[in-house]
Protein backbone atom coordinates (compact mmCIF):
# COMPACT_ATOMS: atom_id res chain seq x y z
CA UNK A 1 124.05 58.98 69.07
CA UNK A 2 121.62 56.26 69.06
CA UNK A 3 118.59 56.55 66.80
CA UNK A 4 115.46 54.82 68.12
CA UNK A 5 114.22 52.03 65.43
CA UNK A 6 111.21 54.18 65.24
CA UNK A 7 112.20 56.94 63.84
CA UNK A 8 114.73 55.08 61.27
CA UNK A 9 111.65 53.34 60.35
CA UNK A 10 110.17 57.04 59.69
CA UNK A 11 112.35 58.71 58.07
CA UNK A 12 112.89 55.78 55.58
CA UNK A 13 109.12 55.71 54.96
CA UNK A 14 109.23 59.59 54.28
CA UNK A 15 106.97 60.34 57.80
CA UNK A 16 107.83 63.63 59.65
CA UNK A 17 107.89 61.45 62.70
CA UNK A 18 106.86 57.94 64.02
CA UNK A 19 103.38 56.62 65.40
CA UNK A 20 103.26 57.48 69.52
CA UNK A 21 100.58 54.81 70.34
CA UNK A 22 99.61 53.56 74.15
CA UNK A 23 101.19 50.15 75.02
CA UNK A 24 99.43 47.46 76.76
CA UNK A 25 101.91 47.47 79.36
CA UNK A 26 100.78 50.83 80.15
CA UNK A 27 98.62 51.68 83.48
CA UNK A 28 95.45 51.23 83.49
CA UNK A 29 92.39 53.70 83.84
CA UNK A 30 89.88 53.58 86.88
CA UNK A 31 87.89 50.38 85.57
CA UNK A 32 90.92 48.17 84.76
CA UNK A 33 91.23 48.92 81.48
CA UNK A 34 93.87 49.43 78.80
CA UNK A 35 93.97 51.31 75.92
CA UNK A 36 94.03 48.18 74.10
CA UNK A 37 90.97 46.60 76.46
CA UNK A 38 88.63 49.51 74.86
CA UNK A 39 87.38 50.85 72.02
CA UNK A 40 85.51 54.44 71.18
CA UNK A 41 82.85 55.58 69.05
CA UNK A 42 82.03 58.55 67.40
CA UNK A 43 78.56 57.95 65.26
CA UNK A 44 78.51 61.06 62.52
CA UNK A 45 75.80 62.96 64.37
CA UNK A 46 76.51 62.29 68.17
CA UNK A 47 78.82 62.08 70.57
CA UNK A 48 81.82 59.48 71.17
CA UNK A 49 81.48 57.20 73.61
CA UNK A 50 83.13 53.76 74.69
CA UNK A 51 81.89 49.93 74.13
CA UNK A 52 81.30 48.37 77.24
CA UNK A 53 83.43 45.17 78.51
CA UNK A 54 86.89 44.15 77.60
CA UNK A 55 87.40 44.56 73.70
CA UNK A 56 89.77 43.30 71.05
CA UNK A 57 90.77 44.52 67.80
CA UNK A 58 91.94 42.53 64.85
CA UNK A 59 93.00 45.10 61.60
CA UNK A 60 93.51 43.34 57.91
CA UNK A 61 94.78 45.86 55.63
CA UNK A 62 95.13 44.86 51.97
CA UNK A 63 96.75 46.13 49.13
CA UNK A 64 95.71 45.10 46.48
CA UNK A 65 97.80 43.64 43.69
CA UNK A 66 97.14 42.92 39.95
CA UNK A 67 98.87 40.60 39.06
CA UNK A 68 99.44 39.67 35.18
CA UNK A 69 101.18 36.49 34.83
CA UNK A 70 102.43 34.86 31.27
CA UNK A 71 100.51 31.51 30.43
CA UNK A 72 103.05 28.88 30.25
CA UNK A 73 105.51 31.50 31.57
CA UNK A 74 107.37 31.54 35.38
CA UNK A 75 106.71 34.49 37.06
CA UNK A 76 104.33 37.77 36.56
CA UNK A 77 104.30 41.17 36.34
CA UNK A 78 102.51 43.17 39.80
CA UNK A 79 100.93 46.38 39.45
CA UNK A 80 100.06 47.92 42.75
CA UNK A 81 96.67 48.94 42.58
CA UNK A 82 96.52 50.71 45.87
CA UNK A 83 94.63 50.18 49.25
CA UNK A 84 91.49 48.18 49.62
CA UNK A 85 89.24 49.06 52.46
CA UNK A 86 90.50 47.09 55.33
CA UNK A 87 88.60 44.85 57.38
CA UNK A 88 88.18 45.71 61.09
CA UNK A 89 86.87 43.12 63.42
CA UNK A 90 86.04 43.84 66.85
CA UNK A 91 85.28 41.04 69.68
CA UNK A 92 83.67 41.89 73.33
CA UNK A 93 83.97 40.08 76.08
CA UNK A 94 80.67 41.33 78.33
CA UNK A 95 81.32 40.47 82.21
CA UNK A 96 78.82 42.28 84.28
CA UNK A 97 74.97 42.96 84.06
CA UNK A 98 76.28 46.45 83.68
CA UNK A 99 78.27 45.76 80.76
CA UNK A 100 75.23 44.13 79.13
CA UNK A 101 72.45 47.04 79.70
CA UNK A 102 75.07 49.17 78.18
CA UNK A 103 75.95 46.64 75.49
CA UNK A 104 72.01 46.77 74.63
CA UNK A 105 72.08 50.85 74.03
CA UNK A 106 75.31 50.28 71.29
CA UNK A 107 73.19 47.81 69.16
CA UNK A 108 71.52 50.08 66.87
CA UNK A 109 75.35 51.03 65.87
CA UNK A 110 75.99 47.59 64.55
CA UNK A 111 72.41 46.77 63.15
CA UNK A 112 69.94 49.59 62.47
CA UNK A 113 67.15 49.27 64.35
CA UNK A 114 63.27 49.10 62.61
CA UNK A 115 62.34 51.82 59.88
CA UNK A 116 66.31 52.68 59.61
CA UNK A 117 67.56 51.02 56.86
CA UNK A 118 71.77 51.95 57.28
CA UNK A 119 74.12 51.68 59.97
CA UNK A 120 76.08 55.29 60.43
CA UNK A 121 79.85 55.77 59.85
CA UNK A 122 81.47 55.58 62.80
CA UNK A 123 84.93 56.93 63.76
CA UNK A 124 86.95 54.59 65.38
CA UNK A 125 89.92 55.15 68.16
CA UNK A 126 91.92 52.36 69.41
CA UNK A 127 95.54 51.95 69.21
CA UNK A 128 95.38 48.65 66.27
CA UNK A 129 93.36 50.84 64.20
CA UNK A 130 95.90 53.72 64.46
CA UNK A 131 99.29 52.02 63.76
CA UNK A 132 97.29 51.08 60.14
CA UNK A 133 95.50 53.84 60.08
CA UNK A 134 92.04 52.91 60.08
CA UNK A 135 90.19 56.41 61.04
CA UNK A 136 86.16 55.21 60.52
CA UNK A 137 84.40 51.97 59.75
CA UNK A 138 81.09 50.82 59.13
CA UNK A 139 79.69 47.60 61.02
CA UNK A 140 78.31 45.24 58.53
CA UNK A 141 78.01 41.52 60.70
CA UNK A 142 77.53 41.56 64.52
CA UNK A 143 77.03 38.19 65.93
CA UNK A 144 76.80 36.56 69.39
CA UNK A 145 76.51 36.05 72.10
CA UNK A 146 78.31 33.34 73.06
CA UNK A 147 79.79 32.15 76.21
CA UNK A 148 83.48 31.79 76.78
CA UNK A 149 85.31 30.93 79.76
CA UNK A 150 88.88 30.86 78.42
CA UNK A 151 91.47 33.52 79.66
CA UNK A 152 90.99 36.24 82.54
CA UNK A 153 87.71 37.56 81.50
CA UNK A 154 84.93 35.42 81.33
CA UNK A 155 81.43 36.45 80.01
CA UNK A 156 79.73 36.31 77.18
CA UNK A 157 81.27 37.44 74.21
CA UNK A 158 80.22 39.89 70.74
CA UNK A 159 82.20 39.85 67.74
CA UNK A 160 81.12 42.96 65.04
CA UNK A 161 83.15 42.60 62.07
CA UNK A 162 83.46 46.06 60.30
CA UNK A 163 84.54 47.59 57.05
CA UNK A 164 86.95 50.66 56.99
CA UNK A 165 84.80 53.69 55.93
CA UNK A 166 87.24 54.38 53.34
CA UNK A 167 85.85 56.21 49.95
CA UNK A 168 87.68 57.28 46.83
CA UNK A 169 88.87 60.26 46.01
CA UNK A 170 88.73 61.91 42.57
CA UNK A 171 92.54 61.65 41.52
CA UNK A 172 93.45 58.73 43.27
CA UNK A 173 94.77 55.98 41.06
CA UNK A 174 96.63 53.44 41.36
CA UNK A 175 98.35 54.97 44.36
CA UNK A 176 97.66 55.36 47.96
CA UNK A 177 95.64 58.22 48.97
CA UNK A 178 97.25 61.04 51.26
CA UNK A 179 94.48 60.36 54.25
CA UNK A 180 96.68 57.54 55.19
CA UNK A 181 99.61 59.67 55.57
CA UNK A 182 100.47 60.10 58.58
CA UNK A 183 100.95 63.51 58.78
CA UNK A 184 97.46 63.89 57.87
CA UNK A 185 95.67 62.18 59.76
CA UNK A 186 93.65 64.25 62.60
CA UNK A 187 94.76 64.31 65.91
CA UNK A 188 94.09 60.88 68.51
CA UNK A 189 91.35 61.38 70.66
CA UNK A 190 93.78 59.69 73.22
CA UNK A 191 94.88 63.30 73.07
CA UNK A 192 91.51 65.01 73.63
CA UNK A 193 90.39 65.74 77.24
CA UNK A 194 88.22 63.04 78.36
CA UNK A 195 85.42 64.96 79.10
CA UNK A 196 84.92 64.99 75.04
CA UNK A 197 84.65 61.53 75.46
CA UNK A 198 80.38 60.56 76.53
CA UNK A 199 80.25 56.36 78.12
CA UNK A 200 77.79 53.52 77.33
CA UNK A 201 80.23 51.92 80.20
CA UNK A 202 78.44 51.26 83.10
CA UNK A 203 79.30 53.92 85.87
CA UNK A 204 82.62 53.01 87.45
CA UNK A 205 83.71 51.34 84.27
């Protein structure tokens, strides 16, 4: 019998089984979209919803390293110091006049508005963020717009570069923690029906 590279890849890595994440092959939902052309939400005290227009995630995780090295000496000694909080960045491309009302309603998210002085954790579903597991991230520098007319979507374009939402936990050190484990980790709202799942997408989208 053949064993998929998946699971060798789990069972080395001490996982009860492997990661089963959408593709971007896979069909897509009633507005065109992906799982990878979308991202969702979920602010601490409301409901999750999804970004408007066609999205794309970039993940860097880090772990970080201290490393000791001998003056005068080739070489050094690496202790692994654990995780660092990794940095999410997320990019929209906004098509429609739709996609831009409903851009508009997201933006306290990102940047609180007047008299609010933080932005609110926000849990975080897309299928980048899962294979590193990245669970909840805080927006720290939104910027844009700016036009692009490169590749099939062309609009105006958002990028909101995030930090994971990733605190310490008494006991933790110099090791990884167990919420990236994956048998920990809660289930996908790709699981969830969608009616758990409120829009800021235009209707249709």
């Amino acid at each position: 019998m053949v064993v998929p590279l998946g699971q060798t890849i789990a069972a080395a890595a001490g996982a009860t089984a492997p990661l089963r994440l959408p593709h971007w092959e896979d069909p897509p939902d009633k507005s065109g979209r992906t799982a990878f052309d979308k991202v969702i939400l979920k602010p601490d005290n409301g409901p999750a919803f999804t970004l408007p227009g066609i999205a794309i995630v970039d993940v860097e995780p880090e772990q970080r390293l201290d490393v000791n090295k001998p003056k005068g000496r080739a070489g050094a000694t690496l202790t692994d110091d654990g995780p660092a909080p990794s940095k999410v960045k997320i990019t929209l491309t906004l098509v429609t006049k739709a996609d831009w009302e409903a851009f508009q309603a997201c933006a306290q998210y990102f940047r609180p508005p007047p008299g609010k002085p933080n932005v609110p954790k926000l849990d975080i579903t897309h299928p980048t963020c899962a294979l590193w597991g990245v669970r909840s991230v805080l927006a720290h520098k939104p910027r844009g717009p700016k036009y692009s007319n490169e590749g099939a979507h062309k609009g105006y374009v958002f990028e909101i570069d995030c930090l994971e939402y990733y605190p310490p936990r008494s006991g933790d050190v110099t090791k990884t923690t167990g919420a990236r484990d994956p048998k920990n980790l809660p289930p996908s709202i790709f699981d969830k029906p969608s009616s758990t799942v409120a829009t800021i997408s235009p209707t249709g989208r």
